[in-house]
C-alpha atoms as a PDB file:
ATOM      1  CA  UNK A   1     -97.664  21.559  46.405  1.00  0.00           C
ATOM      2  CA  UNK A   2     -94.979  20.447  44.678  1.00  0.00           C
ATOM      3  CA  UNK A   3     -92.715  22.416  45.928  1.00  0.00           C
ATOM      4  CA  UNK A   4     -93.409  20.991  49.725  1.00  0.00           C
ATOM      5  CA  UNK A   5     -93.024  17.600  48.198  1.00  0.00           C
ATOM      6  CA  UNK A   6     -89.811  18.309  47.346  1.00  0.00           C
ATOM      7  CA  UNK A   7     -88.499  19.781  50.352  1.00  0.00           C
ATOM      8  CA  UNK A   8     -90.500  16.622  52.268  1.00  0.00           C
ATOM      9  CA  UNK A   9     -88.481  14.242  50.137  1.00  0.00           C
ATOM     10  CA  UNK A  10     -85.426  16.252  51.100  1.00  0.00           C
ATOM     11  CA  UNK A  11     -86.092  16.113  54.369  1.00  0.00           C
ATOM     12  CA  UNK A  12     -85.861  12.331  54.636  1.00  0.00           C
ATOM     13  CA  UNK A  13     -83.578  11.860  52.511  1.00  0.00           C
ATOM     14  CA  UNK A  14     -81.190  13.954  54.865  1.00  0.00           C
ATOM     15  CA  UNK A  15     -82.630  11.912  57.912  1.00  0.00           C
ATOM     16  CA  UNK A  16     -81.956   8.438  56.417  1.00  0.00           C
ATOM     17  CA  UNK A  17     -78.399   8.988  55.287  1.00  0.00           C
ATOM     18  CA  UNK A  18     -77.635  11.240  59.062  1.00  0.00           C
ATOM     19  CA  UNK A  19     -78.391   7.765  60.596  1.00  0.00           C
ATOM     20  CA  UNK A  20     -77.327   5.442  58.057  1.00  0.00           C
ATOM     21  CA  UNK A  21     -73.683   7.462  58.450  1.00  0.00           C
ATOM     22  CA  UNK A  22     -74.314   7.191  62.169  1.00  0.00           C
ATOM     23  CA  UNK A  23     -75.077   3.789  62.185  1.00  0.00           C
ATOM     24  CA  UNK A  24     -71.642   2.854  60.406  1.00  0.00           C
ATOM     25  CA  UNK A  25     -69.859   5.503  62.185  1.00  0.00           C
ATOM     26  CA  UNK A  26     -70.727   3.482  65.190  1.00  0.00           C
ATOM     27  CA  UNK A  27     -69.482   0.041  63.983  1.00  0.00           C
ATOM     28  CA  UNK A  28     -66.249   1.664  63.842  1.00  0.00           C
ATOM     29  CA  UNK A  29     -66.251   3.354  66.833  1.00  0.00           C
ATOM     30  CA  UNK A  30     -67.408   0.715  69.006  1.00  0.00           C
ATOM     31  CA  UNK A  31     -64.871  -2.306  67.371  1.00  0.00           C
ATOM     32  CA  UNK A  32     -62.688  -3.547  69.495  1.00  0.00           C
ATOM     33  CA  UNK A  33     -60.040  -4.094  66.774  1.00  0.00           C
ATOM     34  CA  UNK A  34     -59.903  -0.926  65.569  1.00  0.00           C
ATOM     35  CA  UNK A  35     -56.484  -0.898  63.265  1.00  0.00           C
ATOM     36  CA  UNK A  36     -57.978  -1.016  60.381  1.00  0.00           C
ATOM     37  CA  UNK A  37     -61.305  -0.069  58.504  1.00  0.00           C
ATOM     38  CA  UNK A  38     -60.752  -3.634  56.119  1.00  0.00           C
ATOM     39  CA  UNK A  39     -60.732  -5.681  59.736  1.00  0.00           C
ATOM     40  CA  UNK A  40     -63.533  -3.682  61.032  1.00  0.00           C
ATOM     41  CA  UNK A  41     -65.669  -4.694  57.258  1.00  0.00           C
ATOM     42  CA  UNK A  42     -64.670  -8.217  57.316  1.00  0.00           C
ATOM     43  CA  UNK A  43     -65.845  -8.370  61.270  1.00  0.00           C
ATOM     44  CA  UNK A  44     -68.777  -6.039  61.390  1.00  0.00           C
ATOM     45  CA  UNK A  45     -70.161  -5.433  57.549  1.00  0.00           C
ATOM     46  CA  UNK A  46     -71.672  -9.526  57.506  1.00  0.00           C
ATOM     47  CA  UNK A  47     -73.838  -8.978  60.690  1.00  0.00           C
ATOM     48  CA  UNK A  48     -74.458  -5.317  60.177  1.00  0.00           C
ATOM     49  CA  UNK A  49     -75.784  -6.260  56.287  1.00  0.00           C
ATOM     50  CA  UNK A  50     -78.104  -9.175  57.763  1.00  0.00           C
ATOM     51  CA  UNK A  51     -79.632  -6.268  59.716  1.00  0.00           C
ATOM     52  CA  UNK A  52     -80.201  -3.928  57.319  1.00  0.00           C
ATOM     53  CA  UNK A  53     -81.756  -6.790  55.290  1.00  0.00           C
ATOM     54  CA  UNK A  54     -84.395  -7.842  57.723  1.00  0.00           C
ATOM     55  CA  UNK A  55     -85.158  -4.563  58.710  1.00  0.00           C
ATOM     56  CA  UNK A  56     -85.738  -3.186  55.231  1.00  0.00           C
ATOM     57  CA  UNK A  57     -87.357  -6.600  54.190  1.00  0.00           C
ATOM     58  CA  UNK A  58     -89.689  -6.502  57.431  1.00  0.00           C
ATOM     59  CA  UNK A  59     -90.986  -3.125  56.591  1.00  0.00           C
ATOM     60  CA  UNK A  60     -91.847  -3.838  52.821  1.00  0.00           C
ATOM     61  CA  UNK A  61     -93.769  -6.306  54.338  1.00  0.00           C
ATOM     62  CA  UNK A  62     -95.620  -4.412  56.782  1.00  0.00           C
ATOM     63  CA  UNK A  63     -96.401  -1.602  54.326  1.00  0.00           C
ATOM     64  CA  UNK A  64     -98.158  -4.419  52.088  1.00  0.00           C
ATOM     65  CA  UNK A  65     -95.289  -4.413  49.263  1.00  0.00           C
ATOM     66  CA  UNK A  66     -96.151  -1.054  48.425  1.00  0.00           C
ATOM     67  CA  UNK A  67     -94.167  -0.001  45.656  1.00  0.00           C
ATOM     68  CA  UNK A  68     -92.947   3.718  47.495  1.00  0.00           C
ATOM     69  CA  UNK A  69     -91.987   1.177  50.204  1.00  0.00           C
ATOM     70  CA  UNK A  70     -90.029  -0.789  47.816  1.00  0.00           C
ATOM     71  CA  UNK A  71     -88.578   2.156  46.269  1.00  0.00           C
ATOM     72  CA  UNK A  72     -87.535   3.670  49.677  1.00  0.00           C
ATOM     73  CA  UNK A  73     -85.910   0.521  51.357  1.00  0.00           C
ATOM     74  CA  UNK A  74     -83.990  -0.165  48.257  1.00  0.00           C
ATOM     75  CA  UNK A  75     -82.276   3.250  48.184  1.00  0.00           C
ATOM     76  CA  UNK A  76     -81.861   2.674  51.907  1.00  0.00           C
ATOM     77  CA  UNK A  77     -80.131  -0.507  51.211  1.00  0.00           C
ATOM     78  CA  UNK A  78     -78.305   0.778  48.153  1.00  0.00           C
ATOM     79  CA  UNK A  79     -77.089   3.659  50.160  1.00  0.00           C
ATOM     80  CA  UNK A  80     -75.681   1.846  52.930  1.00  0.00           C
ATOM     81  CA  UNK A  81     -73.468  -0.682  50.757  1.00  0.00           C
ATOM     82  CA  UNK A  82     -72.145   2.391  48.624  1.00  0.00           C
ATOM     83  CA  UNK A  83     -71.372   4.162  52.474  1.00  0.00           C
ATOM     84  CA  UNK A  84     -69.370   0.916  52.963  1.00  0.00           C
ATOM     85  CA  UNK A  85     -67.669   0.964  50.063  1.00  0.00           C
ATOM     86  CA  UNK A  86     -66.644   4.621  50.567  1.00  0.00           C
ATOM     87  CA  UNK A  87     -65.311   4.385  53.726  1.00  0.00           C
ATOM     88  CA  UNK A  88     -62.786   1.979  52.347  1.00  0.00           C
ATOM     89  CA  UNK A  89     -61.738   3.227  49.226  1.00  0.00           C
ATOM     90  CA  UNK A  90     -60.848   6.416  51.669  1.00  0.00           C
ATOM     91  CA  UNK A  91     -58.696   4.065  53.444  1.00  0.00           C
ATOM     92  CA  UNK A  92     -57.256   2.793  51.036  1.00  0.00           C
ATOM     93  CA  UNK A  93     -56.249   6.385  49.387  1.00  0.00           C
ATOM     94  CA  UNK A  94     -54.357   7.639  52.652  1.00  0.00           C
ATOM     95  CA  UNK A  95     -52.678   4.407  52.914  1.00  0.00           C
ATOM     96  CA  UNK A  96     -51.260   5.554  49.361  1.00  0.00           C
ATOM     97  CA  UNK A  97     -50.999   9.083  50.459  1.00  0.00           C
ATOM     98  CA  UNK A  98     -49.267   8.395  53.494  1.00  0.00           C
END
């Protein structure tokens, strides 16, 4: 049993970061000023972040503030600013590189 819980919990865990990734993948991808991941955070990271919020704030809610809810959304949340922040430290290192 707990071995199925695991690989359940690893299982969504792969699921939510696949679309988190896509879903900032796409920001990028879709800018129109695309010369530079800092121009692409400073346009696209405010609205995207709003998102996230309501989204992840909505569902709490629906799920009746239940504390796996809570729990899951956060590391959603938490998972998606640290993706961010990745993406342009990266930058940042082949602008040094290069």
């Amino acid at each position: 049993m707990i071995g199925l819980a695991i690989i359940g919990f690893l299982f969504v865990t792969c699921i939510h970061f696949a679309l988190l990734r896509l879903s900032i993948s796409c920001m990028y991808w879709w800018s129109n000023n695309s010369s530079s991941k800092a121009d692409v955070f400073k346009i696209c990271f405010p609205y995207y972040i709003i998102t996230l919020s309501v989204l992840c704030l909505t569902a709490i809610a629906m799920f009746d503030f239940a504390q796996i809810a809570i729990i899951y959304f956060s590391f959603v949340y938490l998972t998606a600013l640290l993706m961010w922040r990745h993406d342009l430290k990266k930058e940042k290192l082949q602008e040094i590189i290069f």
